[in-house]
Protein backbone atom coordinates (compact mmCIF):
# COMPACT_ATOMS: atom_id res chain seq x y z
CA UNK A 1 0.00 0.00 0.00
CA UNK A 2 1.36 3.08 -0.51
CA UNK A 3 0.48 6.71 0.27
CA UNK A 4 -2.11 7.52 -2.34
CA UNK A 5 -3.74 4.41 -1.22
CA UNK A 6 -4.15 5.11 2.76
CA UNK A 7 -5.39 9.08 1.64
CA UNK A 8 -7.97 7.23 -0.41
CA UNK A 9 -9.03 4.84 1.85
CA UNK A 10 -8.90 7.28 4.88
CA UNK A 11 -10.92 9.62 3.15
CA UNK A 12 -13.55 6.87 2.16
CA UNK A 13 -13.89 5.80 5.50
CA UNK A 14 -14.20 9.34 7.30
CA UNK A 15 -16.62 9.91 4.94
CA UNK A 16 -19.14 7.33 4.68
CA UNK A 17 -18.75 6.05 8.83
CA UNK A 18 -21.36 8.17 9.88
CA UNK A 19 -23.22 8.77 7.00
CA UNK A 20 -25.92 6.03 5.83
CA UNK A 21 -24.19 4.34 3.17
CA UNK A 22 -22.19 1.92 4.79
CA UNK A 23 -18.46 2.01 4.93
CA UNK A 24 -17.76 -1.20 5.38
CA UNK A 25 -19.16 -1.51 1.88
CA UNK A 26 -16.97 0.92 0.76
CA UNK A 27 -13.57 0.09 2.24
CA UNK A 28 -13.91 -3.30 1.29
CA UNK A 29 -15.18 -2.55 -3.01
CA UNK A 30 -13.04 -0.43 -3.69
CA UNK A 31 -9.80 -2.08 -3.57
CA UNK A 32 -11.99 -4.71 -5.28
CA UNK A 33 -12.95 -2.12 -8.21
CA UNK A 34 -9.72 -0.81 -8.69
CA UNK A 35 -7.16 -3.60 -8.01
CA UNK A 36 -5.82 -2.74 -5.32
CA UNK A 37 -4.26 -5.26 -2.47
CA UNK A 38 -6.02 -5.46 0.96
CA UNK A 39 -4.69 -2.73 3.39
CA UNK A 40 -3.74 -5.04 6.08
CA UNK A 41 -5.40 -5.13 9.83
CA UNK A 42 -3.45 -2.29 10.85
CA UNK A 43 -4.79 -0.13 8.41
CA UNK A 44 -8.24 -1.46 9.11
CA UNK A 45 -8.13 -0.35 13.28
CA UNK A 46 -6.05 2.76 12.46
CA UNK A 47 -8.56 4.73 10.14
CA UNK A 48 -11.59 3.10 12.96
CA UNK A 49 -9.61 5.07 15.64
CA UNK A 50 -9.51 8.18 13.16
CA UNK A 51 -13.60 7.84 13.17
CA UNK A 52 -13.86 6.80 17.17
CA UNK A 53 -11.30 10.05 17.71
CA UNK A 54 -13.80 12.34 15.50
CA UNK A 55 -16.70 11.40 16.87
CA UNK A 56 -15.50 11.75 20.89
CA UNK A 57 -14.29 15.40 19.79
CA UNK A 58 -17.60 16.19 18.21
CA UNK A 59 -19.83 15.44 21.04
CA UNK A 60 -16.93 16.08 23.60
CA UNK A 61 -18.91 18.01 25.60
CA UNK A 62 -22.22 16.18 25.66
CA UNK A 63 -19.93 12.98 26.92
CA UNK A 64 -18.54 14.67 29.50
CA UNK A 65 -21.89 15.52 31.13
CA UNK A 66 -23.31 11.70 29.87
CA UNK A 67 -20.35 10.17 31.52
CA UNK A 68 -20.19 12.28 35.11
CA UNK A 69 -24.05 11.74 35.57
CA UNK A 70 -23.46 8.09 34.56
CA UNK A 71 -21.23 7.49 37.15
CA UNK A 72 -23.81 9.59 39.48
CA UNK A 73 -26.14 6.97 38.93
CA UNK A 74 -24.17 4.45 39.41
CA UNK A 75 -23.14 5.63 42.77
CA UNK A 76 -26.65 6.04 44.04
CA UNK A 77 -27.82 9.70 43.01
CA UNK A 78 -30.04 11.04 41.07
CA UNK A 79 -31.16 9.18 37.48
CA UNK A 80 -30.62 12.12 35.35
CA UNK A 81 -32.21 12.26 31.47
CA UNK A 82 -28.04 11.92 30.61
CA UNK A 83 -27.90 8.89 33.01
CA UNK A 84 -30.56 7.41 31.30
CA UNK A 85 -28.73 7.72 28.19
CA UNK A 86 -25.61 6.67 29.13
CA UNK A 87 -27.25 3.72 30.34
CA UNK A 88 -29.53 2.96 26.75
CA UNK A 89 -25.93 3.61 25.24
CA UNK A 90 -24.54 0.42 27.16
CA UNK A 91 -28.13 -1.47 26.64
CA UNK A 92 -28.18 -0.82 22.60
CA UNK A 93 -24.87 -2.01 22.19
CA UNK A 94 -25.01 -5.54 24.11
CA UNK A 95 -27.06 -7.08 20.84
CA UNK A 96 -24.30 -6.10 18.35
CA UNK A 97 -21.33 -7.31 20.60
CA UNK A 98 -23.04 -10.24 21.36
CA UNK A 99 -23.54 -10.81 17.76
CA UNK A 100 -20.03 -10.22 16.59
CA UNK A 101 -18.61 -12.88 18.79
CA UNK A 102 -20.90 -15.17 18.40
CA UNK A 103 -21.09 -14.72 14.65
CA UNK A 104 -18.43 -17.47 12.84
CA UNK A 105 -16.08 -16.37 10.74
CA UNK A 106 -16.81 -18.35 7.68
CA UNK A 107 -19.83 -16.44 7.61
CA UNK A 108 -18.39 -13.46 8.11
CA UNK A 109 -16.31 -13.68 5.29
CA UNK A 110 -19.46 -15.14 3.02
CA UNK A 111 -21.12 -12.07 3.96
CA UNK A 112 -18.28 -9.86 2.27
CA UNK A 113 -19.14 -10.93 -0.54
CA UNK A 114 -19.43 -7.84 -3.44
CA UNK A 115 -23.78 -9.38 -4.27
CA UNK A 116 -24.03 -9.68 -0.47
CA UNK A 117 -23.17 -6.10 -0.10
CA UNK A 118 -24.95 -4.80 -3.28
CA UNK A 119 -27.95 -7.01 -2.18
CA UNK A 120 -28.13 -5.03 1.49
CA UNK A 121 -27.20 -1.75 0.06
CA UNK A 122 -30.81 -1.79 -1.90
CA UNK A 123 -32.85 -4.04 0.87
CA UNK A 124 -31.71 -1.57 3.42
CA UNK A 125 -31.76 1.81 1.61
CA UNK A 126 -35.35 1.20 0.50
CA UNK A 127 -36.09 0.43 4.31
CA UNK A 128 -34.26 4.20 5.26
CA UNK A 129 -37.25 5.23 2.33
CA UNK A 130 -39.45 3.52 4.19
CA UNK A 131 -38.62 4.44 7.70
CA UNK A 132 -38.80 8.12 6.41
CA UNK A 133 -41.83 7.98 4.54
CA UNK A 134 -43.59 7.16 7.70
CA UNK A 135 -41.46 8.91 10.39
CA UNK A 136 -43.76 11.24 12.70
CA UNK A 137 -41.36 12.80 14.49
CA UNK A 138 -42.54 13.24 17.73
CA UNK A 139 -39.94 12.92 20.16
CA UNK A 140 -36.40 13.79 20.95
CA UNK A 141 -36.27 11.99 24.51
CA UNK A 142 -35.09 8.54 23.82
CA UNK A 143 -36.75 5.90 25.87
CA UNK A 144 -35.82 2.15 27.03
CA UNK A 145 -37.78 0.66 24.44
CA UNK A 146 -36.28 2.93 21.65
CA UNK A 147 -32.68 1.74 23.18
CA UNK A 148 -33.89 -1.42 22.78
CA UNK A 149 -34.93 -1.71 19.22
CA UNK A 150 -32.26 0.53 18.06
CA UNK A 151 -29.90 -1.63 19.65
CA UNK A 152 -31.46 -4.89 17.70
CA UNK A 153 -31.59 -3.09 14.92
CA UNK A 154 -27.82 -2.39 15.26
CA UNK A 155 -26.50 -5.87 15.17
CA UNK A 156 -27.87 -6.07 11.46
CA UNK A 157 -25.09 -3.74 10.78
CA UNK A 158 -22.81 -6.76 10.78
CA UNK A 159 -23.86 -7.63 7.18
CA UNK A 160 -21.43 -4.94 5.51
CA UNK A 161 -23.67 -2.87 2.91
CA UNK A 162 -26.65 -2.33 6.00
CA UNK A 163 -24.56 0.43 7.31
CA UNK A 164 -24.51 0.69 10.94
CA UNK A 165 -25.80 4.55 11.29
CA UNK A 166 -28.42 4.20 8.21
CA UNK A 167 -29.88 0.84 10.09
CA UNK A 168 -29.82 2.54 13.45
CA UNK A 169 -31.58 6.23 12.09
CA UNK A 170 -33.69 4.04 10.55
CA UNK A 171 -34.84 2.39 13.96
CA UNK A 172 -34.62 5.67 15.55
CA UNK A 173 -37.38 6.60 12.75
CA UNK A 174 -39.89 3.91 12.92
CA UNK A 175 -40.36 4.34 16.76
CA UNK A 176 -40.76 7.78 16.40
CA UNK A 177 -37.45 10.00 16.84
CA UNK A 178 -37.16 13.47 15.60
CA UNK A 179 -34.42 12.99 12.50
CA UNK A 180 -31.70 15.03 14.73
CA UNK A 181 -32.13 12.74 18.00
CA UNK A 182 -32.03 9.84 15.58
CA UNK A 183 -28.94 10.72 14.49
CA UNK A 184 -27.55 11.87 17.86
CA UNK A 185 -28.04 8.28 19.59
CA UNK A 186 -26.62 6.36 16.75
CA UNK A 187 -23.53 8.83 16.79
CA UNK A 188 -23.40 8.05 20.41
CA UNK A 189 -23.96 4.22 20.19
CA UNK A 190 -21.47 4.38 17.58
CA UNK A 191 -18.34 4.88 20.11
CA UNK A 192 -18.95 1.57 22.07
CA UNK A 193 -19.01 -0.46 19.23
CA UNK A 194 -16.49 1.21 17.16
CA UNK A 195 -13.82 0.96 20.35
CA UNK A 196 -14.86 -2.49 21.09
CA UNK A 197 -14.09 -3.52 17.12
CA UNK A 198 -11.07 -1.41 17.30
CA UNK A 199 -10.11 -3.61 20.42
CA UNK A 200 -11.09 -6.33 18.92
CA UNK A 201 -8.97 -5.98 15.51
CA UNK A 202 -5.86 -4.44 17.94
CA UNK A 203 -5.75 -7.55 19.40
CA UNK A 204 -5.61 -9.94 16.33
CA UNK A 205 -3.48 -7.67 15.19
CA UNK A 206 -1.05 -7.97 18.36
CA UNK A 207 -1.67 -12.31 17.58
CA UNK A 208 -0.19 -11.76 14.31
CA UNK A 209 2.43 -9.98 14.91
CA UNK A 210 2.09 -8.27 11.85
CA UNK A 211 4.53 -5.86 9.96
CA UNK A 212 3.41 -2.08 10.61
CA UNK A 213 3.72 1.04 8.35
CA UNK A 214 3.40 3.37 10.85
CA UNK A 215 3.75 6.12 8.41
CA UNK A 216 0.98 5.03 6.59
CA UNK A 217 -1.08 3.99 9.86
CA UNK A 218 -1.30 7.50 11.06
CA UNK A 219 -2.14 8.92 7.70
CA UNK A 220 -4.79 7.23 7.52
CA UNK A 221 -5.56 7.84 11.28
CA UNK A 222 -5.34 11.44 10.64
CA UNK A 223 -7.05 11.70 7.93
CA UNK A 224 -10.22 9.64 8.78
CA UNK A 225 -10.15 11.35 12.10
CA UNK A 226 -10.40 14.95 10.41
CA UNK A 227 -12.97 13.70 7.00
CA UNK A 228 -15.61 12.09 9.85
CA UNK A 229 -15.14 14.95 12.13
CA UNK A 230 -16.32 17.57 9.13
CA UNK A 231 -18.84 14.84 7.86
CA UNK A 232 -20.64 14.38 11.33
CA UNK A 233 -21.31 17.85 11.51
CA UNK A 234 -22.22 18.15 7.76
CA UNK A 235 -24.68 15.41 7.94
CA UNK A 236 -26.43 16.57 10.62
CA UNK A 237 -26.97 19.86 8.48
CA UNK A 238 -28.31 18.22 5.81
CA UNK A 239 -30.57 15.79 7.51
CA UNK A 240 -32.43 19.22 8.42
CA UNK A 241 -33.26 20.46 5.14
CA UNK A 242 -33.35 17.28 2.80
CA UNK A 243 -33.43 14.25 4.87
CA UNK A 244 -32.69 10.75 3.92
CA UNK A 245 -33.70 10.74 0.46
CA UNK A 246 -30.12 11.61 -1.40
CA UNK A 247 -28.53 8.65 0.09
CA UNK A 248 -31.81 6.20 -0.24
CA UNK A 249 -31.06 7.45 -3.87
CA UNK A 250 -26.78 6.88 -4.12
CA UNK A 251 -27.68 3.47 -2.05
CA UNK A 252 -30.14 2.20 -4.67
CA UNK A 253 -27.79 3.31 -7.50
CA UNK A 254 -24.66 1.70 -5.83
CA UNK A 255 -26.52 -1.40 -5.34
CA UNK A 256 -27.51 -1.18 -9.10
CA UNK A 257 -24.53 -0.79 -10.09
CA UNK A 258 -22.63 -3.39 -8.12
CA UNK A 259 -25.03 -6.28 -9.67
CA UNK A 260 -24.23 -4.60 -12.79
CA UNK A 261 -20.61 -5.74 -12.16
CA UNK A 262 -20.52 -8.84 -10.23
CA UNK A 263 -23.60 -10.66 -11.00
């Protein structure tokens, strides 16, 4: 891999982590589509660092109240509406984890399969149509039994092409989120599960032992890191005024487009 490579990738993934077209899908088609060797394990948890990094110093200051009320109501005061969230936070993200070690890795790898993804890029963008056809929009509180669906919801994001914010909006829709509060707890349930596969993939790497381009690595650390950062907040801009529409409509022509390839 060299440095053209880990800008591109980088850039993919601090682009499409947070938005609703899966980047999972991304990171993985287009070294398919172009030719390009895999970029190695340590690439992989690097640029997932970049995105857990961008997304802490984004909501920075909402964690720090979430975290010191947490801890509140842990030690016997009051429950707070940010200890409740803290604690849905930690409840939505037991399905996934217990998902991704249960889930074998034969069929993980079946499942990254290029008609796998382009099959849940279209299945799941035309639920996100779905989910915002019919979203009312009532609330911005989240409750236990939003947590709870979301969180189901969430361990579908293991099939790369679902993408783990647009299946988790989408959730956050059908019970009956505002778009904005949606978008705020998956952003939020997003840290968990992104340090616990960074963990995760630090740790295989560690069994490997293998070689590191640490030049490269914190490229693409960087990089990610500073694309998701400016993406987060651009996202939630334009969830305001157009909604999910634009990427129902780049899902359904990616999906398209991949069958178009590989089938």
């Amino acid at each position: 891999m060299d440095t053209f490579q880990a800008v591109a990738l980088a850039l993919l993934q601090g682009l499409t982590e947070f938005l609703p077209i899966s980047s999972s899908a991304h990171l993985i088609l287009l070294p398919v589509l172009v030719g390009w060797e895999d970029q190695g394990l340590a690439f992989d948890v690097a640029v997932h660092v970049g995105t857990l990094m961008a997304v802490v110093a984004y909501y920075r200051k909402d964690l720090k109240q979430i975290i010191a009320a947490w801890f509140a109501s842990v030690f016997g005061k009051a429950m707070t509406e940010d200890a409740r969230l803290a604690w849905y936070v930690i409840l939505g993200t037991i399905p996934v984890g217990i998902v991704g070690i249960l889930l074998p890795d034969s069929v993980e790898a079946m499942l990254r399969s290029p008609l796998v993804i382009a099959g849940s890029t279209i299945v799941f963008g035309l639920l996100l149509w779905f989910s915002e056809k019919i979203a009312k929009e009532q609330r911005s509180s989240i409750s236990l039994l939003d947590a709870v669906i979301i969180g189901l919801f969430q361990a579908i994001a293991l099939i790369p092409g679902t993408s783990r914010s647009g299946i988790t909006i989408t959730a956050g829709l059908m019970t009956g989120l505002k778009r904005e509060s949606a978008a705020r707890f998956s952003f939020l349930l997003s840290i968990p599960v992104i340090a616990l596969a960074g963990m995760l993939k630090g740790l295989e790497l560690y069994n490997t032992a293998a070689p590191m381009m640490w030049d490269l690595v914190l490229i693409g650390a960087f990089v990610s890191a500073l694309v998701a950062y400016v993406s987060i907040g651009w996202f939630l801009q334009l969830l305001n005024k157009v909604g999910m529409i634009p990427f129902v409509v780049y899902r359904l022509v990616l999906g398209v487009f991949l069958f178009a390839i590989f089938l």
